[in-house]
Protein backbone atom coordinates (compact mmCIF):
# COMPACT_ATOMS: atom_id res chain seq x y z
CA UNK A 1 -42.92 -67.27 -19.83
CA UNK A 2 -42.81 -65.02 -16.62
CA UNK A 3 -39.10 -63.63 -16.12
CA UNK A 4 -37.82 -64.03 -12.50
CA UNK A 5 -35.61 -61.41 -11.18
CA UNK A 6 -33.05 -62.78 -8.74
CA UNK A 7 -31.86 -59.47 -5.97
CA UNK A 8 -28.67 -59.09 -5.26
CA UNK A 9 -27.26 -61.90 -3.22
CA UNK A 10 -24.14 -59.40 -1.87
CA UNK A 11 -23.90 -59.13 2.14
CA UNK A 12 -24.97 -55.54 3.38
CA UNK A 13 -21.63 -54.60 4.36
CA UNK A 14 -19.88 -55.78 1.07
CA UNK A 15 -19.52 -52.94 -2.03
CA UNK A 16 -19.15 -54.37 -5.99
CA UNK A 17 -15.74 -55.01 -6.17
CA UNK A 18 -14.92 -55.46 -3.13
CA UNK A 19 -13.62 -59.35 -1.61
CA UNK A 20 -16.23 -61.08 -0.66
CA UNK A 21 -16.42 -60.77 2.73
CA UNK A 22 -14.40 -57.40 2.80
CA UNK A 23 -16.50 -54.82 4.43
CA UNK A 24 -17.54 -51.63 2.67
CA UNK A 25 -15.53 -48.53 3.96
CA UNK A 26 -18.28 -46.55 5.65
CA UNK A 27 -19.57 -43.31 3.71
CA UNK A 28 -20.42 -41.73 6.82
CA UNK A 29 -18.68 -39.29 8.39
CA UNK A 30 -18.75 -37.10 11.73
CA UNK A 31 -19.80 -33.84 12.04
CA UNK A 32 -18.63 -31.14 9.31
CA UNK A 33 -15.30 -28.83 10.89
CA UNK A 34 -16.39 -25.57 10.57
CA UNK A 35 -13.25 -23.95 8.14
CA UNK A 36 -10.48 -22.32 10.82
CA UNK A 37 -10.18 -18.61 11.06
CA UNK A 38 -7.93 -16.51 9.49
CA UNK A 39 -5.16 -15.21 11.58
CA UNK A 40 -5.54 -12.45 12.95
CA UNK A 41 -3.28 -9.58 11.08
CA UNK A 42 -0.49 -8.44 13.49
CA UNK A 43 -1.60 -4.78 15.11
CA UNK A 44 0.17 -1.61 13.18
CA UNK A 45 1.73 -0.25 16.51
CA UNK A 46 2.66 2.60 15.17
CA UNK A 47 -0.73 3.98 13.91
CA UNK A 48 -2.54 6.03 15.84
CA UNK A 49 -5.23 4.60 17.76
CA UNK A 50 -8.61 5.89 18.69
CA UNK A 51 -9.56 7.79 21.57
CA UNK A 52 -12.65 8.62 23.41
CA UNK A 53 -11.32 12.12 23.32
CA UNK A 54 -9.74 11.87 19.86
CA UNK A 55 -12.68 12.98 17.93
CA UNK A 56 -11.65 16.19 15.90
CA UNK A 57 -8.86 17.93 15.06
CA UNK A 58 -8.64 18.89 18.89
CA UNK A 59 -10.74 16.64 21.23
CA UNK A 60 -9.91 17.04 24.35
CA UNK A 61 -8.02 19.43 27.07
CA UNK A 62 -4.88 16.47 26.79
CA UNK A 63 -4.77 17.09 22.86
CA UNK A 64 -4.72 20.51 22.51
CA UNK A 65 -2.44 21.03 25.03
CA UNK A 66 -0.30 18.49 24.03
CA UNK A 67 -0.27 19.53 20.04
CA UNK A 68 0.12 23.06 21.26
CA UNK A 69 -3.28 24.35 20.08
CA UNK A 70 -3.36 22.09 16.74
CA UNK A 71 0.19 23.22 15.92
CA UNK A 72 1.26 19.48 15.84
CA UNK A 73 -1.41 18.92 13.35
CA UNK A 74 0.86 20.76 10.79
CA UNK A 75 1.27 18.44 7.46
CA UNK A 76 5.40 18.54 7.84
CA UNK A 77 7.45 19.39 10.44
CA UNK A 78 5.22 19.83 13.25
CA UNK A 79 7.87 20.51 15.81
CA UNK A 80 8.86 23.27 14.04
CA UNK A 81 5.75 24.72 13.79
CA UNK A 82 5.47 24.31 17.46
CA UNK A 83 8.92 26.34 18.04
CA UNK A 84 7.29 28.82 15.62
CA UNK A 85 4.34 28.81 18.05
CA UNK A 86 6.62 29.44 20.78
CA UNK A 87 8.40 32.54 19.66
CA UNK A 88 5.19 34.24 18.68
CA UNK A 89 3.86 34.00 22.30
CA UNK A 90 7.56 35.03 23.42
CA UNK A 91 6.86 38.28 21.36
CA UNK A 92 4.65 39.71 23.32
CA UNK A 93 6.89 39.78 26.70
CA UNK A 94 8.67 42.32 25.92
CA UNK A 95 6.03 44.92 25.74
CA UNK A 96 4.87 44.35 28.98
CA UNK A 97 4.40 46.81 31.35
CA UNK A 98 6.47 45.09 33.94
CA UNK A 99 9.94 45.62 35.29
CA UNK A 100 12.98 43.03 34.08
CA UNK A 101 12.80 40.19 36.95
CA UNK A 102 9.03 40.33 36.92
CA UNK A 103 9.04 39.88 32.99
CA UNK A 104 11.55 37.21 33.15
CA UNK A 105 9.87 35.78 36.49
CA UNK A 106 6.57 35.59 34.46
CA UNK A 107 8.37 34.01 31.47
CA UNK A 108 9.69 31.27 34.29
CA UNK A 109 6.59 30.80 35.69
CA UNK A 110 4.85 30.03 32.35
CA UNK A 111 7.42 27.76 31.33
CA UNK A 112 7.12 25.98 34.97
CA UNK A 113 3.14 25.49 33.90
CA UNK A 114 4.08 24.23 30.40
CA UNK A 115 5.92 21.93 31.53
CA UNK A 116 3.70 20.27 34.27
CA UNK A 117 1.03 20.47 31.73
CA UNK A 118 2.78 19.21 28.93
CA UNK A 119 3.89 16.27 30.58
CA UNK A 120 0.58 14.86 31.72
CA UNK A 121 -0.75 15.89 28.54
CA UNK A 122 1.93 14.11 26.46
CA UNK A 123 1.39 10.90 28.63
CA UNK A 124 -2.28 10.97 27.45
CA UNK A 125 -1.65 11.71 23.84
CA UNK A 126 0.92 8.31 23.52
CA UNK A 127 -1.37 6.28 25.41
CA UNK A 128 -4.49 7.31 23.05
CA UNK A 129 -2.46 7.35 19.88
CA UNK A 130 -0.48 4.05 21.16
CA UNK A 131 2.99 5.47 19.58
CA UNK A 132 6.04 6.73 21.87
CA UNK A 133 6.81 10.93 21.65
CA UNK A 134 4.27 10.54 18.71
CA UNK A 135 5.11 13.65 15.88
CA UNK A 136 1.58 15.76 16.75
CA UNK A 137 3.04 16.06 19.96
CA UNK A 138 4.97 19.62 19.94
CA UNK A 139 4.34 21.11 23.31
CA UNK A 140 7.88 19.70 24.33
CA UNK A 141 9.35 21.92 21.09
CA UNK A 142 7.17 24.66 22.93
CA UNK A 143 8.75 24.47 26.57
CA UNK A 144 12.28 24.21 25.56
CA UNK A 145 12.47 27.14 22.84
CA UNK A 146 10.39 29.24 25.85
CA UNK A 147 13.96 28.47 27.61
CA UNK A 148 16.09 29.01 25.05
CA UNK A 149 14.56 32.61 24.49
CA UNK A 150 15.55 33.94 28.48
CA UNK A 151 18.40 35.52 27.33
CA UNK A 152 16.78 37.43 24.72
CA UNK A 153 13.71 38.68 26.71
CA UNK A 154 16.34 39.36 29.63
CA UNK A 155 18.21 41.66 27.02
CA UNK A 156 14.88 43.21 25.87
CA UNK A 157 13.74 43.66 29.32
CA UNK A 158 16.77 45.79 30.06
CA UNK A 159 15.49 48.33 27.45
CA UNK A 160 19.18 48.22 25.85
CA UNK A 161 17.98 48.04 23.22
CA UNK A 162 14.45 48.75 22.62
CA UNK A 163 13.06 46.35 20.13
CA UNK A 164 10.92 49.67 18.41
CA UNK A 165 14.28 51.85 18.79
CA UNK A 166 17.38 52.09 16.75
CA UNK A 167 19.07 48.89 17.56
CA UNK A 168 16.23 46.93 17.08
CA UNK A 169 17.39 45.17 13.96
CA UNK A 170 19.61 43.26 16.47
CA UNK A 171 17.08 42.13 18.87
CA UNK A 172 15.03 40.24 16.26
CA UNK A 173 18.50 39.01 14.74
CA UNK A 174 18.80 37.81 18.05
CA UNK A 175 14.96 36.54 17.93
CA UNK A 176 15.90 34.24 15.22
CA UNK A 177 19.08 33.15 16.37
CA UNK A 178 17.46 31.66 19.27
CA UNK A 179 15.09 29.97 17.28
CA UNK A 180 17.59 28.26 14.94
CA UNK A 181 19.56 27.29 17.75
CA UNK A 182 17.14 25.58 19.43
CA UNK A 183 15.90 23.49 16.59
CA UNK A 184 19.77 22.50 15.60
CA UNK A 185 19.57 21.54 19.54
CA UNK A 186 16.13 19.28 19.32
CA UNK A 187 17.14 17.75 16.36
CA UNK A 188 20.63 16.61 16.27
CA UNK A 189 20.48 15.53 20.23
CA UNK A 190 23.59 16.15 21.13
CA UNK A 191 25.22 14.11 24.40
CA UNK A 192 22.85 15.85 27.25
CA UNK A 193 19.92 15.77 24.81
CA UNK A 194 19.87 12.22 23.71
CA UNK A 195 21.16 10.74 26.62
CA UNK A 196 17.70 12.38 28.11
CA UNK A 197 14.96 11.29 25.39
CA UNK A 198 16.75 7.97 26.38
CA UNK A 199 16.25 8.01 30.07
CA UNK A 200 12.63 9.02 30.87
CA UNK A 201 9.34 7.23 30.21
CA UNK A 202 6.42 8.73 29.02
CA UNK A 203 5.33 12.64 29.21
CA UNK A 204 8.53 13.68 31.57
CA UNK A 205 10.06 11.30 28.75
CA UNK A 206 8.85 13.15 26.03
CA UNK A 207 9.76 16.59 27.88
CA UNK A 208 13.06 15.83 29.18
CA UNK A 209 15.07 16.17 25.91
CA UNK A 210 13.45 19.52 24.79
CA UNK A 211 13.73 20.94 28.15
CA UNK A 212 17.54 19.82 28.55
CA UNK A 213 17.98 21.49 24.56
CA UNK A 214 16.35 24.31 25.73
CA UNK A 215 18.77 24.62 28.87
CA UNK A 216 21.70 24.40 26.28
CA UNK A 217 20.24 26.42 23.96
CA UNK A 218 19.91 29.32 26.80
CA UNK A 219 23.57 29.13 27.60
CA UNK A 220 24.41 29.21 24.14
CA UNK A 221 22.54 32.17 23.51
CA UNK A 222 23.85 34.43 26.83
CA UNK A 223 26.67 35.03 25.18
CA UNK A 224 25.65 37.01 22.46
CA UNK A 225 22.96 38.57 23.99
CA UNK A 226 25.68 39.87 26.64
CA UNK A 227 27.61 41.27 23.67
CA UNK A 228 24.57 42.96 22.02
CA UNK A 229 24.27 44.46 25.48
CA UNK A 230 27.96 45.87 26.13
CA UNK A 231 27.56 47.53 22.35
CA UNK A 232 24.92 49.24 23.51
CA UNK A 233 26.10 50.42 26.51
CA UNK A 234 29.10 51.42 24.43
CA UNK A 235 27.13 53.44 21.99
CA UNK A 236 28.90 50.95 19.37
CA UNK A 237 25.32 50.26 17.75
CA UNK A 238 23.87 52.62 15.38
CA UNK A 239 20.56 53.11 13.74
């Protein structure tokens, strides 16, 4: 006998199992959504970003002026190194061959050109490393201990005493002095000094308190340079 097979009698739309007269739910869908993207991390703003002049350990005019000749690049306390910096170039003032107000003339003038400099060039330096007064940035220390050290080169100007003669011992006493000063001054901001890193914007911003230290700093240090001075005169100092 020949075996009939009878199809499946079900409507297209209806599924085993289903009502009869239930349509299927549809197995087709739309178009696949592509998985969403990540978001994106937030930016480290205090990183240093890249710069087209950034290449190096000094690329550019803007970053070796503003880290002082690579002095900022110093692994700790890079504002001290710049100070350091500072009081080396001040050494060799004050064996010059010029009288006292064109020493301490050419002292002013040089700290008039740091300044200008240093101020366009610390601009540059925050916009290319995206961080405000960024640490690498020590031509500031540079400018202000420059002030802080007219006294001094005024003293050794005078020739009373010489810094080679008997005497001299107190000269690079008050060398040091100066130096110590200044960095108390630039990093405890005191009134004047904070209330300046706090009122500029960008390079005259990152100036402003260093210079205004440095100011202090100078007035501080005319006293005992003025007394080093009168015990000289006095014959009070002896080798």
């Amino acid at each position: 006998m020949r075996r009939v097979v009878i199809g499946d009698l079900r409507k297209p739309d209806e599924t085993p199992g289903s009502p009869a007269g239930e349509p299927a739910a549809s197995l087709e869908t739309g178009p696949e959504t592509p998985p969403a993207a990540p978001p994106e991390a937030p930016r480290d703003h205090g990183a240093a970003e890249p710069h087209p002049g950034a290449s190096g350990a000094l690329g550019g005019p803007a970053l070796w002026i503003g880290t002082a000749g690579g002095l900022g690049y110093a692994p700790i306390a890079p504002g001290t190194f710049g100070s350091a910096g500072a009081v080396a170039f001040f050494l060799v003032f004050p064996w010059l061959g010029l009288s006292l107000p064109s020493r301490v003339g050419l002292l002013l003038a040089v700290i008039a050109l740091v300044t200008v400099l240093g101020s366009w060039a610390a601009g540059r330096c925050e916009e290319a490393w995206g961080r405000k007064d960024d640490g690498r940035i020590v031509i500031d220390e540079v400018a202000g201990q420059l002030i802080t050290l007219i006294p001094v080169l005024g003293l050794a100007a005078s020739g009373v005493p010489d810094p080679l003669a008997a005497g001299s011992r107190f000269w690079w006493l008050l060398v040091v002095t100066a130096f110590v000063v200044f960095r108390g001054l630039d990093i405890w901001k005191p009134g004047p000094v904070g209330w300046a890193e706090r009122s500029f914007e960008g390079g005259l911003g990152v100036m402003a308190d260093d210079l205004v230290a440095g100011v202090i700093g100078g007035l501080l240090m005319t006293l005992p340079c003025y007394a080093l001075l009168i015990a000289s005169l006095s014959g009070a100092l002896v080798p």
